[in-house]
N, C-alpha and C. Protein backbone atom coordinates (compact mmCIF):
# COMPACT_ATOMS: atom_id res chain seq x y z
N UNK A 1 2.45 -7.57 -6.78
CA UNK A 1 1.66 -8.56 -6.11
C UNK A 1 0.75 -7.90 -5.07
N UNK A 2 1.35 -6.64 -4.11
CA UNK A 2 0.44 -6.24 -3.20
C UNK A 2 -0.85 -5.37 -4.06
N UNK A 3 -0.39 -4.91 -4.87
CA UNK A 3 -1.10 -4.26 -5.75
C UNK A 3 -2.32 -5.18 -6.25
N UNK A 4 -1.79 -6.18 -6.91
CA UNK A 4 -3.01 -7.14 -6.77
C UNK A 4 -4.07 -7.51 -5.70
N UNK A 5 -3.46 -7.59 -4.62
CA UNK A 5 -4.23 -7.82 -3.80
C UNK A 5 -5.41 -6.91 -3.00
N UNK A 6 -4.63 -5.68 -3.14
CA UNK A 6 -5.59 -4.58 -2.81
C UNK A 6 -6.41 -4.13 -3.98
N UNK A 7 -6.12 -4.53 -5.33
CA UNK A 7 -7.09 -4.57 -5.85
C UNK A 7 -8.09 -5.44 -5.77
N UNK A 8 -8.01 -6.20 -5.48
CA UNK A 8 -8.92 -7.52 -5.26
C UNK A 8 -9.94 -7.41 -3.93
N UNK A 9 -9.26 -6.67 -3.20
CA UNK A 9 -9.95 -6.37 -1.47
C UNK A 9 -10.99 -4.79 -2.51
N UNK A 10 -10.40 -4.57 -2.95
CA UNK A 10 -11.20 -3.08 -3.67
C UNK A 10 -12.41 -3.95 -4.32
N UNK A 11 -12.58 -5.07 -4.80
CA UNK A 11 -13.55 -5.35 -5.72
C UNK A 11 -14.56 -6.29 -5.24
N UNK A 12 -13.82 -7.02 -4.02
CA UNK A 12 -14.72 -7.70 -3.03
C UNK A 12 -15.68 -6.91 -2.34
N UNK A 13 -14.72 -5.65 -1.94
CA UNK A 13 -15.88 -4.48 -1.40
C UNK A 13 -16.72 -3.68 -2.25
N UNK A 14 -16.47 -3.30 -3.59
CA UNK A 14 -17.70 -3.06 -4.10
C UNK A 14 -18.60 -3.78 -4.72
N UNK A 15 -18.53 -5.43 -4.58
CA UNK A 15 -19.46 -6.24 -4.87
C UNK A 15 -20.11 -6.98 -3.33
N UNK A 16 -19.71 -6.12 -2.24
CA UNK A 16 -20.25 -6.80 -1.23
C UNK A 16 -20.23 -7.50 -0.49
N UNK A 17 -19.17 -8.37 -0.96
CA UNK A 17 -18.53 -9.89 -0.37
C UNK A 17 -18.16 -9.48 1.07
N UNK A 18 -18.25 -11.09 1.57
CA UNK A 18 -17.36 -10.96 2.38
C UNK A 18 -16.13 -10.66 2.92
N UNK A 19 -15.52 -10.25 4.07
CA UNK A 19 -14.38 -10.24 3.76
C UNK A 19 -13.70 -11.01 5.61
N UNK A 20 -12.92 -11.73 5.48
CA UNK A 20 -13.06 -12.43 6.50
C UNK A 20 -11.48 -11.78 7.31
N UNK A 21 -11.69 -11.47 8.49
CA UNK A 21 -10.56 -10.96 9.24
C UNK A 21 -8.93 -10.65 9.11
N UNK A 22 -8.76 -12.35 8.69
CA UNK A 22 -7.11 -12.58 7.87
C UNK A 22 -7.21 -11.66 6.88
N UNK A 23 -7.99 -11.65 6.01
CA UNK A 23 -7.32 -10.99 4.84
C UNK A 23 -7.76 -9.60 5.09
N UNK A 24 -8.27 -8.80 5.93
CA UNK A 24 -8.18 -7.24 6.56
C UNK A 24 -6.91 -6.84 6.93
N UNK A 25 -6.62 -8.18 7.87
CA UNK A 25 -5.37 -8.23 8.33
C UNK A 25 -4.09 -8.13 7.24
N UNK A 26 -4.13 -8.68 6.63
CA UNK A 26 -2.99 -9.09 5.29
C UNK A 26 -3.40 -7.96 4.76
N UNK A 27 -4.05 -7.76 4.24
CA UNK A 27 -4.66 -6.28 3.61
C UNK A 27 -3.92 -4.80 3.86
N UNK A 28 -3.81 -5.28 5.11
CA UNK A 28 -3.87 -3.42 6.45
C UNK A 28 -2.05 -4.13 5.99
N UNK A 29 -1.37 -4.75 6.16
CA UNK A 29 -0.12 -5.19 6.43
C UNK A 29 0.12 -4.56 4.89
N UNK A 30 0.02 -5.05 3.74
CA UNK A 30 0.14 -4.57 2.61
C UNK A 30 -0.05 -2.82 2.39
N UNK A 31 -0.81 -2.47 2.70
CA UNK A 31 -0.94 -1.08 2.44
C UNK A 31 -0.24 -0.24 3.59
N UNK A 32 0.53 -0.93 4.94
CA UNK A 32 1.06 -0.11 5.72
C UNK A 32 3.03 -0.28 4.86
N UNK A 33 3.19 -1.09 4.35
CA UNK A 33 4.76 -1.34 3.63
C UNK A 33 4.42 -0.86 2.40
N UNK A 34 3.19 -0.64 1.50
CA UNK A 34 3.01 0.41 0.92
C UNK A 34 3.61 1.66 1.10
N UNK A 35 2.63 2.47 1.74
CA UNK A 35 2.78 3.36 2.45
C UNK A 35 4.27 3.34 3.40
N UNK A 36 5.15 2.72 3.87
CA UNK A 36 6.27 3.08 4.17
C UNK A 36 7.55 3.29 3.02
N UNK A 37 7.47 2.04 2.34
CA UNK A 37 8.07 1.98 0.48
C UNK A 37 7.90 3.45 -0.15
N UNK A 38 6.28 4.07 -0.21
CA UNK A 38 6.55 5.13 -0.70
C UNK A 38 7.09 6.55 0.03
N UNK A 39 7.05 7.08 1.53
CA UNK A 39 8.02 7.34 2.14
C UNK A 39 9.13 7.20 2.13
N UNK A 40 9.55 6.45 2.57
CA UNK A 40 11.38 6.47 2.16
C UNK A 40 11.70 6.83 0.68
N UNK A 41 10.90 6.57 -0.16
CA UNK A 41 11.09 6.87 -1.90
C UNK A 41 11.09 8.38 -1.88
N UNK A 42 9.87 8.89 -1.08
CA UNK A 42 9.66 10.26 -0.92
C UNK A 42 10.84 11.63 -0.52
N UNK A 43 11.61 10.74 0.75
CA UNK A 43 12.57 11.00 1.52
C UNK A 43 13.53 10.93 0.52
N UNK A 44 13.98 9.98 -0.02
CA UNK A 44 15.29 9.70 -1.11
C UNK A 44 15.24 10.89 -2.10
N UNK A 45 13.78 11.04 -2.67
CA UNK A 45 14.01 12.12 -4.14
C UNK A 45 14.12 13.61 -3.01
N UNK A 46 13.57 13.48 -2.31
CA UNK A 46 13.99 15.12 -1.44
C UNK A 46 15.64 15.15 -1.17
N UNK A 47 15.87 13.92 -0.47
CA UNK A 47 17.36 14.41 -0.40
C UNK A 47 18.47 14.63 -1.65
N UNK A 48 17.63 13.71 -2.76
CA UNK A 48 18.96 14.29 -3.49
C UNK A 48 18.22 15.41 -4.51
N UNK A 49 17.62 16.13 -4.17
CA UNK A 49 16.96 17.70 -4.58
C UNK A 49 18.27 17.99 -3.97
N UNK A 50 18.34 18.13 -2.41
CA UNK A 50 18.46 19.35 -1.85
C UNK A 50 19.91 18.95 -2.11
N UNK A 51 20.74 18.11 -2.47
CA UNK A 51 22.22 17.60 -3.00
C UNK A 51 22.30 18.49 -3.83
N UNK A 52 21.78 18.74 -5.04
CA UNK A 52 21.51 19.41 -6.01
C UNK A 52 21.70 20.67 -6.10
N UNK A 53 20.97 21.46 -4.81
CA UNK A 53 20.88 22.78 -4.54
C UNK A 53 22.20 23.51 -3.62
């Protein structure tokens, strides 16, 4: 679903549109739990590397 949505903010901006504050907002919120989701994912496959080793 966030995926959707930042695609959608991706296509508003290369057609120009508007884009009205809330959804920058909702936007920036989506891609910061992005971006933390894939961190901790990041963190998880490192630690169990180094389990491994």
């Amino acid at each position: 679903m966030m995926f959707l949505g930042l695609y959608g903010l991706l296509m508003m901006r290369i057609q120009k549109k508007d884009i009205s504050d809330e959804t920058e907002l909702a936007m920036q919120t989506f891609s910061d739990l992005m971006a933390a989701l894939s961190q901790k994912y990041h963190d998880r496959e490192e630690e169990e590397k180094s389990e491994w080793m």
